[in-house]
Protein backbone atom coordinates (compact mmCIF):
# COMPACT_ATOMS: atom_id res chain seq x y z
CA UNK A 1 53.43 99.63 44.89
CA UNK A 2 53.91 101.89 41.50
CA UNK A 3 55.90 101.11 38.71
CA UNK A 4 58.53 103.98 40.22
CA UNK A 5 58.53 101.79 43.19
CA UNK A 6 59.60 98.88 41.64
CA UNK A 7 62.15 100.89 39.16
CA UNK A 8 63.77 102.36 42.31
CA UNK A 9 63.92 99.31 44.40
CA UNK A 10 64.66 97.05 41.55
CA UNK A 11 68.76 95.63 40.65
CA UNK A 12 70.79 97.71 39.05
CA UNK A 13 72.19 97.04 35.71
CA UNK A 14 75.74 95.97 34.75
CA UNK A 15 76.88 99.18 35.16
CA UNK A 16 78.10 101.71 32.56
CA UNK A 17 80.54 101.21 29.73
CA UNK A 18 84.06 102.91 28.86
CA UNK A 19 83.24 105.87 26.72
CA UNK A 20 81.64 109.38 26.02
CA UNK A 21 78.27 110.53 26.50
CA UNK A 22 76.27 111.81 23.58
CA UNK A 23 73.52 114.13 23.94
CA UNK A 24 70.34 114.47 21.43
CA UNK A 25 68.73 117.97 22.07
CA UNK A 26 65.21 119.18 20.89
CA UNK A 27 65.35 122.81 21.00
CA UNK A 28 61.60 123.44 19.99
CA UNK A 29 60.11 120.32 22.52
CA UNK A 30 57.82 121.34 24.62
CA UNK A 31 57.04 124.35 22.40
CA UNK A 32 60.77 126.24 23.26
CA UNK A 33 59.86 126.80 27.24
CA UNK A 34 63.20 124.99 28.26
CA UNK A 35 65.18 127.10 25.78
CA UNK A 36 67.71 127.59 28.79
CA UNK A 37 68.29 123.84 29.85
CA UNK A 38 71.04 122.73 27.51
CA UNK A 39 73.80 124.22 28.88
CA UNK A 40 72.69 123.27 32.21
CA UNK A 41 72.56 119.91 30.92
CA UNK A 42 75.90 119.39 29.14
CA UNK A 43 77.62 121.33 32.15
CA UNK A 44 76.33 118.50 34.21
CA UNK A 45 76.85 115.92 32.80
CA UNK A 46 80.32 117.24 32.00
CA UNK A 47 80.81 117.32 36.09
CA UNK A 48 79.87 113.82 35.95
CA UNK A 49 83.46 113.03 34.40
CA UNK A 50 83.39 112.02 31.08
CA UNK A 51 83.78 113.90 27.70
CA UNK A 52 80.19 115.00 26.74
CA UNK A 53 79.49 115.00 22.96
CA UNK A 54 76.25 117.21 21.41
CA UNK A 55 74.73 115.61 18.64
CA UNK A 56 73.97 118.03 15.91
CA UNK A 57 70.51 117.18 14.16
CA UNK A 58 68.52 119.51 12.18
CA UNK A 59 65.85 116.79 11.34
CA UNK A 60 64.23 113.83 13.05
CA UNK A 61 65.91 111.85 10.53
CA UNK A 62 69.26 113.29 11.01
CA UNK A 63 68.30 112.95 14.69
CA UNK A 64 67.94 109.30 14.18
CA UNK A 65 71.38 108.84 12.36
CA UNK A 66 73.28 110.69 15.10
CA UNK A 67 72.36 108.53 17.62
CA UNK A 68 72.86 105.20 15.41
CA UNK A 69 76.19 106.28 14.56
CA UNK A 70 77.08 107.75 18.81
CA UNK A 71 76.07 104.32 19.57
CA UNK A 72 77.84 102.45 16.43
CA UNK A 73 81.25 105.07 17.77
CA UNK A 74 81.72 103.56 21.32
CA UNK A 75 79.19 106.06 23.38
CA UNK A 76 78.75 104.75 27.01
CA UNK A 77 75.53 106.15 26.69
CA UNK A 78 72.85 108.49 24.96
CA UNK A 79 70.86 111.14 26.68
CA UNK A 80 68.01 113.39 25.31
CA UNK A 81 66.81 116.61 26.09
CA UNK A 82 63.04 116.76 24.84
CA UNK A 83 59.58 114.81 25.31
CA UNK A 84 58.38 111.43 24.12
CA UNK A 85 59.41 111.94 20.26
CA UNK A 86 62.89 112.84 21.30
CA UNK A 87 62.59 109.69 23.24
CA UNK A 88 61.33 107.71 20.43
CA UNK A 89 64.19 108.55 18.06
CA UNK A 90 66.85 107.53 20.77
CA UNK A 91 65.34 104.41 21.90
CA UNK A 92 66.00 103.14 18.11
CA UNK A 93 69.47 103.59 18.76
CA UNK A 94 69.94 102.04 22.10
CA UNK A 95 67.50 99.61 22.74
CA UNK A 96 68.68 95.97 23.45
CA UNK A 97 72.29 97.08 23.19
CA UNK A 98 74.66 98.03 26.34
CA UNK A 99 74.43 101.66 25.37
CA UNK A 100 72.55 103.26 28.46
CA UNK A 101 70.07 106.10 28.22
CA UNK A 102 68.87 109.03 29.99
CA UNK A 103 65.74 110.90 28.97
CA UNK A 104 65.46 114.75 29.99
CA UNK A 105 61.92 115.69 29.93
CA UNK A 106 62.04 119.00 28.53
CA UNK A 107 58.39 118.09 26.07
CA UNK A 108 54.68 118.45 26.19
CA UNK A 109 54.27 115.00 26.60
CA UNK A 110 56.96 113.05 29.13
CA UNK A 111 55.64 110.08 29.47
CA UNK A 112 58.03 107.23 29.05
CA UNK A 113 60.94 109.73 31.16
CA UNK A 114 58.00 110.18 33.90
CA UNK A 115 56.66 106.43 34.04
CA UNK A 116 60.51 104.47 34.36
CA UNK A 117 60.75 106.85 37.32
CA UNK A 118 62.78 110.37 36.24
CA UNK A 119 61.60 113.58 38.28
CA UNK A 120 59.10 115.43 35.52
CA UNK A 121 61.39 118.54 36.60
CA UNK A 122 63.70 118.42 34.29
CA UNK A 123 66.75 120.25 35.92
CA UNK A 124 66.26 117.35 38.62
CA UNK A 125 66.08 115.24 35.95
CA UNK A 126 69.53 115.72 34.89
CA UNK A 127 71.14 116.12 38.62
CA UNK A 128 69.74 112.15 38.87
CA UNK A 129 71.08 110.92 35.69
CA UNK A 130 74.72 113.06 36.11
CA UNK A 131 74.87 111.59 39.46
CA UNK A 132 73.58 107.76 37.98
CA UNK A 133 76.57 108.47 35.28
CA UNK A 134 79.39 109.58 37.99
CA UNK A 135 78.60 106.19 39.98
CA UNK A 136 78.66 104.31 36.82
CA UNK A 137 74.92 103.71 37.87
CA UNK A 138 72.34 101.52 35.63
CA UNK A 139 68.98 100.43 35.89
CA UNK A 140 66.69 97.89 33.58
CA UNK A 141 63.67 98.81 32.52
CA UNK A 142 61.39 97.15 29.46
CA UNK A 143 60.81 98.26 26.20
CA UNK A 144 58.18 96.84 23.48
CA UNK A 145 59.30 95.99 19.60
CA UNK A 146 57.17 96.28 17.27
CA UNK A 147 57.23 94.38 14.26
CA UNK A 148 55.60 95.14 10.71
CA UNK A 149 54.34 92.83 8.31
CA UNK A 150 57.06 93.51 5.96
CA UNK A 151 60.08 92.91 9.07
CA UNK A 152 59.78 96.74 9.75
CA UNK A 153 61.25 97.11 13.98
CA UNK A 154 60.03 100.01 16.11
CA UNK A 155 60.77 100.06 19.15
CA UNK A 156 58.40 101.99 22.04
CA UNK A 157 58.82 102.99 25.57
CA UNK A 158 55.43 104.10 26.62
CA UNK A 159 52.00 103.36 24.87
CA UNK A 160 51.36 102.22 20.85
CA UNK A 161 47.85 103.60 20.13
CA UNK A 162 45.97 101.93 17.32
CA UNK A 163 42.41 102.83 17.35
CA UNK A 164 40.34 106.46 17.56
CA UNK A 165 43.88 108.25 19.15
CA UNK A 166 45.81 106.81 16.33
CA UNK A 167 43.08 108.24 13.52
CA UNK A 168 43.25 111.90 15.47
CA UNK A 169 46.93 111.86 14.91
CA UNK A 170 46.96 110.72 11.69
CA UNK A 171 44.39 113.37 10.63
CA UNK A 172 45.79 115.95 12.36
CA UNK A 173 49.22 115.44 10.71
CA UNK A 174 47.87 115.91 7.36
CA UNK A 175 46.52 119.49 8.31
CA UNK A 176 47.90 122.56 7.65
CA UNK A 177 45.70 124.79 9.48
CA UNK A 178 45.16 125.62 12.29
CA UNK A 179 48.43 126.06 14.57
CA UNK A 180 49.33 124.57 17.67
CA UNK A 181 47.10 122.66 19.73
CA UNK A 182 43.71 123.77 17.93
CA UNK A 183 44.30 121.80 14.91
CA UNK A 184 44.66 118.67 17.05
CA UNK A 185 41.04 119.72 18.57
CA UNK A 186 39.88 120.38 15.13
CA UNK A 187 40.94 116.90 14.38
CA UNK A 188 39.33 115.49 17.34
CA UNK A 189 36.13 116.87 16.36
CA UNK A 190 36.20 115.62 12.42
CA UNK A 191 37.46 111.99 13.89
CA UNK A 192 33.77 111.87 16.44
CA UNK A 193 31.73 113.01 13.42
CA UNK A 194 33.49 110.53 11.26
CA UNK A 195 33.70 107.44 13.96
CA UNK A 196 33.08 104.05 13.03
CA UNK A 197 34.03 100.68 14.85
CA UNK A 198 36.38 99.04 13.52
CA UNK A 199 36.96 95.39 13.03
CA UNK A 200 40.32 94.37 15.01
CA UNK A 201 41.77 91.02 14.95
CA UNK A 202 44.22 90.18 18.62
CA UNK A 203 46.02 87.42 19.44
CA UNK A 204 47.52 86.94 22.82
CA UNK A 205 49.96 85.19 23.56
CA UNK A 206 48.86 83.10 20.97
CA UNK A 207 45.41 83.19 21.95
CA UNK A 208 42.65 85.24 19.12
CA UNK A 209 39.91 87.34 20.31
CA UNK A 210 38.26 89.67 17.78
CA UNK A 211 35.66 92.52 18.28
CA UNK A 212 34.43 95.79 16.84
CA UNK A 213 36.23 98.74 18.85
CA UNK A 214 37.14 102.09 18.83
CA UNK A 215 39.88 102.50 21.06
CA UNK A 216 42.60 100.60 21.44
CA UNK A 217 46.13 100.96 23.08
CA UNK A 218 49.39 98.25 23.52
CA UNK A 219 51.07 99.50 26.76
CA UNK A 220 54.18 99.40 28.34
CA UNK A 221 53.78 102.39 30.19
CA UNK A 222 50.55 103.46 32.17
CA UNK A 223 50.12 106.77 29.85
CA UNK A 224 50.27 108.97 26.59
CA UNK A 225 49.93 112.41 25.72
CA UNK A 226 51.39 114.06 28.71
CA UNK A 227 49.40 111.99 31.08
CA UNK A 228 46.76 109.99 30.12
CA UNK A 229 46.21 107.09 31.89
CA UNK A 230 45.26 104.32 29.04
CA UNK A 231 46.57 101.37 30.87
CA UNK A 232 46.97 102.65 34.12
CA UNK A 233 48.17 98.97 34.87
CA UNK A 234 51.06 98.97 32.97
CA UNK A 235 54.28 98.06 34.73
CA UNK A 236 57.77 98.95 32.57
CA UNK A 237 59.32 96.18 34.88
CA UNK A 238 57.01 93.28 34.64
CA UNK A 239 57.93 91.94 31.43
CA UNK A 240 54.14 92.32 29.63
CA UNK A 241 52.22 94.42 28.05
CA UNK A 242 48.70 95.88 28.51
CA UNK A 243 46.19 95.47 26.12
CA UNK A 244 42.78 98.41 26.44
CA UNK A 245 40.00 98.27 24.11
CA UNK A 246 36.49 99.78 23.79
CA UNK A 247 34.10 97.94 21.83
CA UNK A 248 31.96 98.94 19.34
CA UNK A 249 30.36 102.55 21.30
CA UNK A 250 28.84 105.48 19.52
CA UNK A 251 29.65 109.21 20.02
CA UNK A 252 28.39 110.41 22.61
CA UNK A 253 29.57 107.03 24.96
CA UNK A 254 32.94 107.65 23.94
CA UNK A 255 32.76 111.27 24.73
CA UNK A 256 32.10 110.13 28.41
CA UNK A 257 35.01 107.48 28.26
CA UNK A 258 37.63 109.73 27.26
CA UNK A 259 37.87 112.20 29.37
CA UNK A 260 38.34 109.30 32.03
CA UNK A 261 41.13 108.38 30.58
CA UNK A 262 43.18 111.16 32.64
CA UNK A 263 42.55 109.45 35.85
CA UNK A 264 42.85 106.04 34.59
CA UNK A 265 39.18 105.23 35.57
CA UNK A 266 37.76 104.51 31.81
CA UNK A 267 38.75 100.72 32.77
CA UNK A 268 35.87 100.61 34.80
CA UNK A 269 33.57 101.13 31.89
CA UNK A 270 31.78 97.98 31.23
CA UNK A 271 32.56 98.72 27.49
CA UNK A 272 36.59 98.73 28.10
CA UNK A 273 38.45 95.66 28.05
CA UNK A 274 41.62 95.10 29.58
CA UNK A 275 44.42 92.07 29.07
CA UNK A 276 48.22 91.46 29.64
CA UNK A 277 49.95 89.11 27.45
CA UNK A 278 53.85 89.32 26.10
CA UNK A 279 53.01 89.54 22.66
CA UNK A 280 50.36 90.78 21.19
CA UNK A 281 49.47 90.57 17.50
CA UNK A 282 47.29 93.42 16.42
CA UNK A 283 45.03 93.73 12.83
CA UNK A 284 42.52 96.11 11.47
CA UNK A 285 41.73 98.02 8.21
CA UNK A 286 42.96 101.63 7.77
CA UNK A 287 45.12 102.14 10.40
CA UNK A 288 48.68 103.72 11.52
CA UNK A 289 49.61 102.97 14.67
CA UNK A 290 51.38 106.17 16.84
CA UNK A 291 53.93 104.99 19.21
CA UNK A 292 54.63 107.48 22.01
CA UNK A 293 52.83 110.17 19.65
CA UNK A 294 54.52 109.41 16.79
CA UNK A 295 53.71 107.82 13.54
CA UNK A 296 54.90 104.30 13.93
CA UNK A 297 53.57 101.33 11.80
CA UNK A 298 50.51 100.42 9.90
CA UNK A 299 48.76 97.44 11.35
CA UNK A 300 49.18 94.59 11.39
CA UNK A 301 52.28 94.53 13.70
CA UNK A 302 53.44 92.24 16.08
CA UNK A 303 54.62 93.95 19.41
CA UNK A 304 56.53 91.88 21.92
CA UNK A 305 57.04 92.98 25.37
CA UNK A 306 61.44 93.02 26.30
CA UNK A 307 62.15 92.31 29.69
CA UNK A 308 65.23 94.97 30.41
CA UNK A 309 65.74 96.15 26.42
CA UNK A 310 67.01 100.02 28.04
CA UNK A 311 69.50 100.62 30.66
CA UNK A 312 68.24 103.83 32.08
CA UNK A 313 70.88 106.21 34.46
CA UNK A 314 69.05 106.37 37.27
């Protein structure tokens, strides 16, 4: 049985609230190819019977406001139109709060709207959460806090990477050139001629290990960047995380792991490590942790696993 399985099968939620619907749109996501669906989407959702209400955001952190503020106004729930950074910035608004939320996946990477269960279409998409909002229809799903040292709360839907992934990222956010997806290949390639282990501290459910690694990933989805399996274990309805490590390879072993990471078959690799705890504390040197893609947290962090944190229209 998949996580979808259990999603679509499991209770529904308390059902949805008096009040509008706001809408968080990402005209660029997915590099502009879905420059069509808004209408589509608000004339939807407008069928569904209550007022619709389009957030205007120029910026992610005017994108963040708008949806702290819909949810602060009385919205009966928050939808986006985009791909896992869209997601990101409306989870922050509605998690653990009776707001509910339904992700369009209009992005490159769709993995948290995918993995609770959503069609990847997303004009089907939006005919299943219009139709979830016109039966006043909700369903829980988990979400995973993460906690700084300072008191600093994110909050993630799919997969926190902290280890080679996160480094890529980080790199490839600091270059200007090249454009597009060749300067997160260029960054790739820098990262392998640059790779060291690291030394990571982990505590499970109270419990420490620590190793020497190079990749590591906290999920509470099975995947990241538009379909990579990292924990292809994860369930967003079991109430844990799961915790994926390599240990201390070179190169040219971690060229071989990677691309198995599509499939989800890299857990095979006597050199990847898998666990499931509900909180896991996470510490190493020189590193930002990306959650869903996007620049989250420097370690250490805390991230604790919250049984039905997201009421999701489906």
């Amino acid at each position: 049985m998949t996580a979808n399985d259990r999603l679509s099968g499991s209770a529904p939620g308390t059902g949805l609230s008096d009040g509008h619907l706001a809408v968080l749109a990402n005209p660029t996501a997915g590099r502009g190819r879905h420059r069509g669906l808004l209408p589509i989407v608000l004339d939807r959702l407008g069928a569904a019977g209550r007022p619709v209400e389009l957030l205007p955001a120029a910026t992610a952190e005017q994108a963040r406001a708008a949806c702290l503020s819909a949810v602060a106004e009385g919205a009966a729930a928050l939808v986006t139109v985009g791909g896992d950074g869209t997601v990101t910035l409306g989870l922050q608004a509605v998690a653990d709060t009776a707001v509910a939320f339904g992700p369009v996946p209009a992005g490159t990477g769709n993995d948290f709207a995918v993995s609770t269960g959503f069609p990847a279409d997303p004009t089907a998409a939006v005919d299943v959460i219009a139709a979830a909002v016109a039966a006043g229809r909700t369903r829980p799903a988990d979400l995973a806090r993460m906690t700084a040292a300072d008191g600093t709360v994110r909050w993630f839907g799919a997969v926190l990477a902290a280890g080679f992934d996160a480094l890529v990222n980080e790199r490839a956010n600091r270059m200007s050139w090249p454009r597009g997806r060749g300067r997160y290949d260029l960054a790739i390639l820098v990262e392998l001629a640059r790779l060291r282990p690291r030394h990571y501290t982990l505590r499970l459910d109270g419990v420490t290990q620590e190793f020497d690694g190079v990749l590591v990933a906290v999920g509470n989805c099975p995947s990241y960047g538009g379909g990579m399996r990292i924990c292809p274990a994860a369930d967003p309805t079991d109430g844990l995380l799961d915790v994926v490590y390599a240990g201390a390879v070179g190169r040219a072993t971690l060229a071989r792991i990677k691309p198995r990471v599509h499939r989800g078959t890299h857990v095979t690799h006597p050199m990847v490590h898998s666990h499931r705890a509900r909180t896991v504390e996470i510490s190493a040197e020189g590193i930002v942790g990306y959650a869903d893609g996007e620049r989250a947290l420097p370690l250490p962090v805390t991230v604790t696993a919250v049984p039905g944190a997201v009421r999701l229209l489906r």
